[in-house]
Protein backbone atom coordinates (compact mmCIF):
# COMPACT_ATOMS: atom_id res chain seq x y z
CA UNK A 1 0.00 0.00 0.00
CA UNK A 2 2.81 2.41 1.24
CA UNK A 3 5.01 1.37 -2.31
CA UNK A 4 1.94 2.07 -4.44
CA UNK A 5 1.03 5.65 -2.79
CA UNK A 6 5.02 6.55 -3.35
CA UNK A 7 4.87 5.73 -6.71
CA UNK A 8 1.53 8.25 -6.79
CA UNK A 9 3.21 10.85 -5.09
CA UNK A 10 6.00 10.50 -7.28
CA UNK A 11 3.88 10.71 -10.46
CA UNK A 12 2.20 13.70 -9.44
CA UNK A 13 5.68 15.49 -7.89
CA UNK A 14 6.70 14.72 -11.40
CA UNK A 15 3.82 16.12 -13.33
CA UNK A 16 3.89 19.38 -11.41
CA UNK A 17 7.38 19.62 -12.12
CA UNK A 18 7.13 19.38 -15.78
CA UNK A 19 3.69 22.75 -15.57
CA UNK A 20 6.17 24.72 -13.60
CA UNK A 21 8.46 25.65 -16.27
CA UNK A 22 7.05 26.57 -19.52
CA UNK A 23 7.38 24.38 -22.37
CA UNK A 24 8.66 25.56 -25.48
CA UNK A 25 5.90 24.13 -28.55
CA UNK A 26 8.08 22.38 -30.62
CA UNK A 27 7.03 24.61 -34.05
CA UNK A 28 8.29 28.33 -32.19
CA UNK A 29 11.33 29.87 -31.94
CA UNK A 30 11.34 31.84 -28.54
CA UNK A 31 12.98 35.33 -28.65
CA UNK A 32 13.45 37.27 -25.22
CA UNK A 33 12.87 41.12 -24.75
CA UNK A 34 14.26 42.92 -21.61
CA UNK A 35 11.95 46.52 -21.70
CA UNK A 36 11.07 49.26 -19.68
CA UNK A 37 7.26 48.64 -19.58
CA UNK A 38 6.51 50.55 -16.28
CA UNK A 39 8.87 53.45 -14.95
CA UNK A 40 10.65 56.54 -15.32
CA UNK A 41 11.63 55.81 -18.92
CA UNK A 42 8.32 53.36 -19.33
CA UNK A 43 7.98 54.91 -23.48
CA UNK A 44 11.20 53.54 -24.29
CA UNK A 45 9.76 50.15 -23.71
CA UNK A 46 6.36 50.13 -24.73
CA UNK A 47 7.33 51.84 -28.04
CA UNK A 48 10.25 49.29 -28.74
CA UNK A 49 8.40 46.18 -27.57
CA UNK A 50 5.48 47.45 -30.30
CA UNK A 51 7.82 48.53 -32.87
CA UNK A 52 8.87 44.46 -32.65
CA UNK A 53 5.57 42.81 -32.57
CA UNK A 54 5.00 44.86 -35.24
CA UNK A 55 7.32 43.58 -37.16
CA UNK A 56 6.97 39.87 -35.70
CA UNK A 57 3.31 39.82 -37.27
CA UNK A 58 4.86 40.34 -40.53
CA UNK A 59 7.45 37.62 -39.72
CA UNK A 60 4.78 34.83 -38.74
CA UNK A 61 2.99 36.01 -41.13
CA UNK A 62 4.99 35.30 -44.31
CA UNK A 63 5.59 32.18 -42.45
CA UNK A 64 8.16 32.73 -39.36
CA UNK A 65 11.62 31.08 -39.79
CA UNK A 66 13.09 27.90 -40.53
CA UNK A 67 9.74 26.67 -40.87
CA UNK A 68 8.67 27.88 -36.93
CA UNK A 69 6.64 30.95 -35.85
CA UNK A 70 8.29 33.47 -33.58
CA UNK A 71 7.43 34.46 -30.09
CA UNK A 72 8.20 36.98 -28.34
CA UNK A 73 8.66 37.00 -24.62
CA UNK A 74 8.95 40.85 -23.02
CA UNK A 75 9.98 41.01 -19.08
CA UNK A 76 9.22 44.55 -17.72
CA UNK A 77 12.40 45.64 -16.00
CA UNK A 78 10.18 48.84 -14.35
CA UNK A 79 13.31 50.97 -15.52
CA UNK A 80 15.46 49.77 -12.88
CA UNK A 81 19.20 48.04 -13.33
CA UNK A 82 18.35 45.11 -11.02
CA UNK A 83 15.22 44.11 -12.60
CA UNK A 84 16.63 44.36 -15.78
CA UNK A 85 19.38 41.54 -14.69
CA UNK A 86 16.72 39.90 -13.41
CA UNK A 87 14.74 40.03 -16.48
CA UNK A 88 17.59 38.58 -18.37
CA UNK A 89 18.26 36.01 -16.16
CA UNK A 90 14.74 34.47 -16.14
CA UNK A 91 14.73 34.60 -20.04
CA UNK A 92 17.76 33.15 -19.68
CA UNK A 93 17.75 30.00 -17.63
CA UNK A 94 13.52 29.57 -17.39
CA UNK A 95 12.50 30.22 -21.08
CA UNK A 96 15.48 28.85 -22.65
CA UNK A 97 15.01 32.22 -25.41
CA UNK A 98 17.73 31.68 -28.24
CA UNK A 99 18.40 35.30 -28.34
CA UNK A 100 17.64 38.93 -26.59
CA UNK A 101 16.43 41.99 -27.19
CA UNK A 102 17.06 45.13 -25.37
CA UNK A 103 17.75 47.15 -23.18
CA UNK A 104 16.79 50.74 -24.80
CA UNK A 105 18.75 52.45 -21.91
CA UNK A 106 22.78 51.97 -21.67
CA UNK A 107 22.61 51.76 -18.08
CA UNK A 108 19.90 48.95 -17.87
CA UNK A 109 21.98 47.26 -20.83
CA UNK A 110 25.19 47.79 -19.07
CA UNK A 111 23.58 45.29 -16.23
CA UNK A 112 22.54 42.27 -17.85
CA UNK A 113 24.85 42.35 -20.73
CA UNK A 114 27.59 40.37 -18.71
CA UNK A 115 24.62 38.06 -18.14
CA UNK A 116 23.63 37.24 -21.89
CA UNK A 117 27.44 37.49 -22.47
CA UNK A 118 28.32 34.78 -19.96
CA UNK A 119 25.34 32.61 -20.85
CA UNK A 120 26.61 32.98 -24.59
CA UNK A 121 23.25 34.30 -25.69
CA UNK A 122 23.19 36.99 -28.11
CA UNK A 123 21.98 40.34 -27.03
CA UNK A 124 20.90 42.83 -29.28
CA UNK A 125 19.95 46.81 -28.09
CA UNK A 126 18.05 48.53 -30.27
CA UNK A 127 18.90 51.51 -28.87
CA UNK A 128 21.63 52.03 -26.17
CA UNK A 129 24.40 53.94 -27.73
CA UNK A 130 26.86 54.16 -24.88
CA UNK A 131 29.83 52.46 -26.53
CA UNK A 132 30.53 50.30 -23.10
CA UNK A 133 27.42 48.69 -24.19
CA UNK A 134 28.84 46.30 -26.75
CA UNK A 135 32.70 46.37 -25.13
CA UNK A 136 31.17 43.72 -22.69
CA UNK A 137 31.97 41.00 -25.28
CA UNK A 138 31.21 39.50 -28.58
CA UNK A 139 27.69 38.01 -28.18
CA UNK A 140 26.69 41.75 -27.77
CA UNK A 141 25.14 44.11 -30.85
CA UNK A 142 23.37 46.84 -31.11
CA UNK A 143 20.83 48.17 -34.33
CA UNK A 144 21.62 51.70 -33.70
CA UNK A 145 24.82 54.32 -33.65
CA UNK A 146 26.79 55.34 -30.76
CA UNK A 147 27.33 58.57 -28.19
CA UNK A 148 30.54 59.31 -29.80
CA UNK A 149 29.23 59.77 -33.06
CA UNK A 150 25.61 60.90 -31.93
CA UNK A 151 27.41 63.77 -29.68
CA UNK A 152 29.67 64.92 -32.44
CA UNK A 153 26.40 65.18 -35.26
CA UNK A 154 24.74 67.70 -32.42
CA UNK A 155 27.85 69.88 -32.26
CA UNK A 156 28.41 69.31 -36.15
CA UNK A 157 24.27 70.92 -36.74
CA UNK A 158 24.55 73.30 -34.16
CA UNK A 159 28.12 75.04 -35.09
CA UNK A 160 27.98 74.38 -38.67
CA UNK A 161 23.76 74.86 -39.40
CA UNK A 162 22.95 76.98 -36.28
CA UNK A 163 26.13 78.97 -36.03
CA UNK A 164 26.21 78.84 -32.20
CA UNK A 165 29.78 79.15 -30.60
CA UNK A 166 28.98 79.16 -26.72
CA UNK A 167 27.70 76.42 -25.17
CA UNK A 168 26.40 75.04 -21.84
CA UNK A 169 26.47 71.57 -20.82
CA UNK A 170 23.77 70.18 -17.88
CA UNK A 171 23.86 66.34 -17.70
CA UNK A 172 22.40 63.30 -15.31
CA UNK A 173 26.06 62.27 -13.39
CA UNK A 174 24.04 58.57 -12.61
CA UNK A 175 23.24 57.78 -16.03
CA UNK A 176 26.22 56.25 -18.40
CA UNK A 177 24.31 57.08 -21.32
CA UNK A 178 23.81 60.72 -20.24
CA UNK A 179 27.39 61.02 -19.09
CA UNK A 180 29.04 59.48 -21.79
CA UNK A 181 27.10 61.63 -24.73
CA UNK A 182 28.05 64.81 -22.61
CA UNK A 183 32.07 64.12 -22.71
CA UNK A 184 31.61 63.41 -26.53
CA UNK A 185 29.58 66.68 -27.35
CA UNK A 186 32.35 68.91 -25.39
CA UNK A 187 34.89 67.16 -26.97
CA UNK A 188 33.41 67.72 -30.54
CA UNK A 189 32.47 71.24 -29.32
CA UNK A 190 36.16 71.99 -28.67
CA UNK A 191 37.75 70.39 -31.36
CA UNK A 192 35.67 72.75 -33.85
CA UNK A 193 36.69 76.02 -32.35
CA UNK A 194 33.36 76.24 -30.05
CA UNK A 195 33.60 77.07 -26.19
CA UNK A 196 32.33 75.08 -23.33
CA UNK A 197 31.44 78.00 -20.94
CA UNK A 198 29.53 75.99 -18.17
CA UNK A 199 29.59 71.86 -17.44
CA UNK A 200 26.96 71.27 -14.24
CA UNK A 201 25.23 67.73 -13.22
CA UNK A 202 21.89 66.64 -11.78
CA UNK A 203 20.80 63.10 -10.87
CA UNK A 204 18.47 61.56 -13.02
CA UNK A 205 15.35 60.63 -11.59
CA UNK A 206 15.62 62.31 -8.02
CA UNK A 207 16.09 65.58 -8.61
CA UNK A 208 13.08 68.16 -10.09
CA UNK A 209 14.28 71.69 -9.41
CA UNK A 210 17.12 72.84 -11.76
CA UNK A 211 17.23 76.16 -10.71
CA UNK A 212 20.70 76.18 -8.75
CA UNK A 213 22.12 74.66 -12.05
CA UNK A 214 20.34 77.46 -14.35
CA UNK A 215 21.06 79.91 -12.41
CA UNK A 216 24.93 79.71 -13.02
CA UNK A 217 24.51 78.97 -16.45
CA UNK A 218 22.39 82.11 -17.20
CA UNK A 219 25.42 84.02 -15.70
CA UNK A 220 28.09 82.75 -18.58
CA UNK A 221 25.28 83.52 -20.94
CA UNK A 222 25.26 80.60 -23.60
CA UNK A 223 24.05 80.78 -27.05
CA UNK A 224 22.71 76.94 -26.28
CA UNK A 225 22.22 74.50 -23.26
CA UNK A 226 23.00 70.96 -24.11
CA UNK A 227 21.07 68.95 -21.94
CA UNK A 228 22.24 65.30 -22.54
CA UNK A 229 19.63 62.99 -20.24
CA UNK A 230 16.31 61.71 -21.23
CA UNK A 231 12.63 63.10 -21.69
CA UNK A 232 12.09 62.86 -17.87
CA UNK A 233 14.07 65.68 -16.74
CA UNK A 234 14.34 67.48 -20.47
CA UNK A 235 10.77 69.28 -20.16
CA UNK A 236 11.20 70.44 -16.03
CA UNK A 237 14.62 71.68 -17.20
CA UNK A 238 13.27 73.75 -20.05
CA UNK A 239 9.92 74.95 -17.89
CA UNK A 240 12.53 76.39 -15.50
CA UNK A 241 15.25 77.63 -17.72
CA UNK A 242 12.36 79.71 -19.01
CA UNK A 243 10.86 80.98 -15.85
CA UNK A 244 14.07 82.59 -15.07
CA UNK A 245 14.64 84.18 -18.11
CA UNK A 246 17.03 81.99 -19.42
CA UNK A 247 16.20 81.96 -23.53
CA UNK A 248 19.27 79.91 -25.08
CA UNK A 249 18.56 77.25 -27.31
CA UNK A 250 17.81 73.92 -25.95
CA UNK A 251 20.16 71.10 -27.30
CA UNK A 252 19.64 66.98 -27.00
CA UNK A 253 19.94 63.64 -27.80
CA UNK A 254 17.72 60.72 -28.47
CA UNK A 255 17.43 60.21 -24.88
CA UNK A 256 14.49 63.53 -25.76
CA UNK A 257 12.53 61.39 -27.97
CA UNK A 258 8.82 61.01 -26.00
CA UNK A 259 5.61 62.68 -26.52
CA UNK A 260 6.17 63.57 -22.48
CA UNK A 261 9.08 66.01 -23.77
CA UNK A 262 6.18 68.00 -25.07
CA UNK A 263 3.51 67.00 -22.12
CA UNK A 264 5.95 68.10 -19.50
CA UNK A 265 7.99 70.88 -21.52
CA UNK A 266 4.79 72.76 -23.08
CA UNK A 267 5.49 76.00 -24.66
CA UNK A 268 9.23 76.11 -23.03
CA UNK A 269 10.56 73.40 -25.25
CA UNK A 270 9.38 75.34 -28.54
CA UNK A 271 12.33 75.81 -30.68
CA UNK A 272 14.57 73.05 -28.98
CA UNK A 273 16.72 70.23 -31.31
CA UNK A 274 17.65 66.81 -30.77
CA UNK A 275 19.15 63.92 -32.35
CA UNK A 276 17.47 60.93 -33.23
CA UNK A 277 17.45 57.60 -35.40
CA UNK A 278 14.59 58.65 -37.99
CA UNK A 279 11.73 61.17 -38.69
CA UNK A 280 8.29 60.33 -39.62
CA UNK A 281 8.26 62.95 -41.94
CA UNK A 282 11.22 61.40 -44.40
CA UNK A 283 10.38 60.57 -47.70
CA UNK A 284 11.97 56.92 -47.83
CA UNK A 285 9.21 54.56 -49.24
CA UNK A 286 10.52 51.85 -45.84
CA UNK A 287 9.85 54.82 -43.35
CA UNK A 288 6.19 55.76 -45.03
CA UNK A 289 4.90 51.82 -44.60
CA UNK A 290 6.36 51.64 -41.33
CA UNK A 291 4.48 54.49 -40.11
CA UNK A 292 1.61 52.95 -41.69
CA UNK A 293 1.26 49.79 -40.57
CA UNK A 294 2.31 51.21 -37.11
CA UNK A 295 -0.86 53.36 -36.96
CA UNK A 296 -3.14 50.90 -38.17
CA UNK A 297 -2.03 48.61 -35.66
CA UNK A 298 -2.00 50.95 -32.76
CA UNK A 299 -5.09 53.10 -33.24
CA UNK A 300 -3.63 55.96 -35.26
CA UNK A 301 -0.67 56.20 -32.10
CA UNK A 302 2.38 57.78 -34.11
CA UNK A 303 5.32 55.61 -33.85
CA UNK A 304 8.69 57.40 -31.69
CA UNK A 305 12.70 55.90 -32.99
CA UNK A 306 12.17 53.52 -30.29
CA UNK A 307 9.23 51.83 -31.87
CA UNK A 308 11.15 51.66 -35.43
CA UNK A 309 14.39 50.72 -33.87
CA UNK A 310 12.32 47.80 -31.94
CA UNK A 311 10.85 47.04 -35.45
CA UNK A 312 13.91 46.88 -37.49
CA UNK A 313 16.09 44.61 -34.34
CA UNK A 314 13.34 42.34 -34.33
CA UNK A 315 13.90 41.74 -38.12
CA UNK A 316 17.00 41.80 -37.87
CA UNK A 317 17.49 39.15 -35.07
CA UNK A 318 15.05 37.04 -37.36
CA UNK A 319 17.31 37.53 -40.67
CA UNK A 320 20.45 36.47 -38.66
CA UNK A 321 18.59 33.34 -37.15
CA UNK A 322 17.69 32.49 -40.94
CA UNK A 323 21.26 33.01 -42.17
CA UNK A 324 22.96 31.13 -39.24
CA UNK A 325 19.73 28.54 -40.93
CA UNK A 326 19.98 27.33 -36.75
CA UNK A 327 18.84 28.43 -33.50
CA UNK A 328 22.11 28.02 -31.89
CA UNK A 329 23.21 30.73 -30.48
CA UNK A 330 26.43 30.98 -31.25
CA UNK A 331 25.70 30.70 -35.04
CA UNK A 332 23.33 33.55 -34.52
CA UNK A 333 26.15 35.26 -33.38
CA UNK A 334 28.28 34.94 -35.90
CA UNK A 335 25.40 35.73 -38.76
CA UNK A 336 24.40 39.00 -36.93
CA UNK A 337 28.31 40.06 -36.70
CA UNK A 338 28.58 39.48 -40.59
CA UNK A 339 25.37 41.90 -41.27
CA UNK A 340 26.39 44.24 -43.95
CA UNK A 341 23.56 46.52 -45.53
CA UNK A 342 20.70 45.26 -44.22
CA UNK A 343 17.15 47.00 -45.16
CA UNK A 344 16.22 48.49 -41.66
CA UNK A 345 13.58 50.64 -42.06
CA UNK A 346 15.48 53.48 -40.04
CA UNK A 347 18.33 52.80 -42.63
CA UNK A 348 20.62 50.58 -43.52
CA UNK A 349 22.79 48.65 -41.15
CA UNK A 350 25.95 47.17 -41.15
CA UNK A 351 28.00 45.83 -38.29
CA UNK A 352 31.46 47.44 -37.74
CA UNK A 353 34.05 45.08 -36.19
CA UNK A 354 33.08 46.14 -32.98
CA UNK A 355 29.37 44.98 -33.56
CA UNK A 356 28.11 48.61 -33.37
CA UNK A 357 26.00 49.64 -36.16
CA UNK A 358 26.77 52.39 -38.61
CA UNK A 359 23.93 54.92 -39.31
CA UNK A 360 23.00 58.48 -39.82
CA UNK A 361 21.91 60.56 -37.35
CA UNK A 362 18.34 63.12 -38.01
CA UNK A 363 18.51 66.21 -36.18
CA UNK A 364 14.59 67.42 -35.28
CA UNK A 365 13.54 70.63 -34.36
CA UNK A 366 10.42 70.74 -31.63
CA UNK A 367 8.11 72.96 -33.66
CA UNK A 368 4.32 73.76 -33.12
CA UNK A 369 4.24 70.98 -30.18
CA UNK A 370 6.03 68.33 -32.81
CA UNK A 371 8.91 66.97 -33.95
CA UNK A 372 9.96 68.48 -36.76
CA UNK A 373 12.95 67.27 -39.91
CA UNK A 374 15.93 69.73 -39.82
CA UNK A 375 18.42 68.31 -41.39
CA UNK A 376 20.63 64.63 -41.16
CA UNK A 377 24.52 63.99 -40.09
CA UNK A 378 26.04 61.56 -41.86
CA UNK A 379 28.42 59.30 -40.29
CA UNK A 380 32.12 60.03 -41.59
């Protein structure tokens, strides 16, 4: 009696084993996603992880790869380092994903990039462009162009377009991506004859009253203020730059690139420029059926360079799987490092030895509440 209800209990013990972790149906290919769903910088995520179902409905539907559907698996990593690891992890060792997409943020990259890279599981940002990012090792890409060359195309526009010589620099000193794109703006600054008159931190999501900061800078009287963090603090720091009188052009990066830099800027950010990955309003046949399959999709919702950078990793992390023709990861490695001109709908990309790609950056101009085309900087 005793022998037959241990065999039971093992049965069951065995059978609830097998329901705890999620099986993987044998006809999908399972692709991880560590986003930002909820949190400071919660549009980065949402608009990336749509940009890639987006494009993973036109993936399945044309008949997925290697004869499988794809499915993607998106962790919320609430904006936060830890969770992000976390995130990965999970993906990682519970879902058994092939590959990774994400992080949008270089500092939430930063932390579970050691992770994929240890686990040899290739990661691939769509849009971190600290250069650490991908110096963590060689299972680690990104679909997008890097602070160096993103700081260097703002002080390119505004020298050589905007003819500004004077510049102020206010920057988050917790935030790699925000520090990083601040050293390589004042070093292109300098290096073209401009002058750095004032360099002054803040720390990203803690502080809300810039004042102190714009106080000094209004003394040394800039032309522009380059204000290299993200959306969050971009609209507070123009509302109060504003209030005290302080009229110099307002300079970013594609950290700026949210609807909220509007919501929480208003009127103040009128007249403001910032880099970023594409413009709805370019005339490239890939970029117009983007945008409109986007919309349709999402209610009419106007798609941000997160959601087209999410779109055009997700394809590309499919092409690479279908080159490699496995889902081993290190052949997916070595297919997405040998990407040379591939159609992204934000441009072409090509991988560079040290698995960064090479793209232009578009320069928009906030204009009438919107983003606005003023010009492109090509890479060198």
């Amino acid at each position: 009696m005793l022998n037959r209800f241990g065999c039971c209990l093992i049965t069951t013990l065995t059978a609830l084993l097998m329901t705890a972790t999620p099986a993987r149906a044998a006809d999908e290919i399972l692709i991880g996603h560590v986003a930002s769903m909820t949190g400071d910088t919660a549009t980065f995520g949402v608009s990336a992880d749509e940009g890639a179902r987006l494009a993973l409905d036109e993936i399945n539907a044309k008949g997925g790869v290697l004869g499988k559907q794809v499915k993607l698996l998106t962790e919320d990593d609430r904006s936060q380092a830890d969770e992000a690891k976390a995130a990965a992890q999970k993906l990682i060792t519970r879902d058994k994903v092939v590959a990774i997409l994400g992080e949008i943020a270089s500092s939430r990259s930063l932390a579970f990039a050691p992770i994929c890279q240890e686990s040899e599981i290739p990661m691939l940002s769509p849009g971190s462009t600290n250069p650490k990012v991908t110096e963590v090792g060689d299972f680690i890409f990104r679909a997008c162009f890097i602070d160096p060359f993103q700081g260097t195309a703002v002080a390119k526009f505004a020298i050589n377009d905007l003819k500004f010589k004077r510049f102020a620099v206010l920057y988050p000193v917790n935030s790699d991506y925000g520090v990083g794109l601040r050293e390589f703006f004042k070093q292109a600054v300098t290096s073209m004859g401009g002058e750095i008159v004032e360099d002054l931190a803040y720390n990203e999501g803690k502080d809300v009253d810039f004042r102190a900061q714009l106080t000094k800078i209004k003394s040394k009287n800039p032309e522009a203020i380059f204000v290299s963090g993200y959306y969050t603090e971009a609209g507070l720091i123009a509302q109060q730059a504003r209030e005290l009188g302080l009229n110099a052009v307002l300079l970013g990066g594609d950290g700026w690139d949210s609807d909220k830099t509007i919501t929480i800027g208003k009127e103040a950010v009128e007249g403001a420029y910032f880099s970023n990955h594409y413009s709805d309003e370019e005339t490239r046949p890939e970029v117009k059926q983007f945008v409109d399959d986007y919309k349709k999709k999402y209610g009419g919702k106007n798609p941000d360079a997160m959601a087209i950078l999410g779109f055009d990793a997700m394809k590309l992390m499919v092409d690479a799987i279908k080159r490699a023709n496995s889902t081993d990861p290190i052949a997916i490695r070595d297919a997405l490092a040998s990407t040379k001109d591939f159609p992204g709908a934000s441009g072409a990309i090509t991988m560079d030895e040290n698995r960064n790609a090479k793209k232009p950056a578009i320069m928009l101009k906030i204009e009438g509440g919107k983003f606005r085309y003023a010009g492109t900087v090509k890479p060198d």
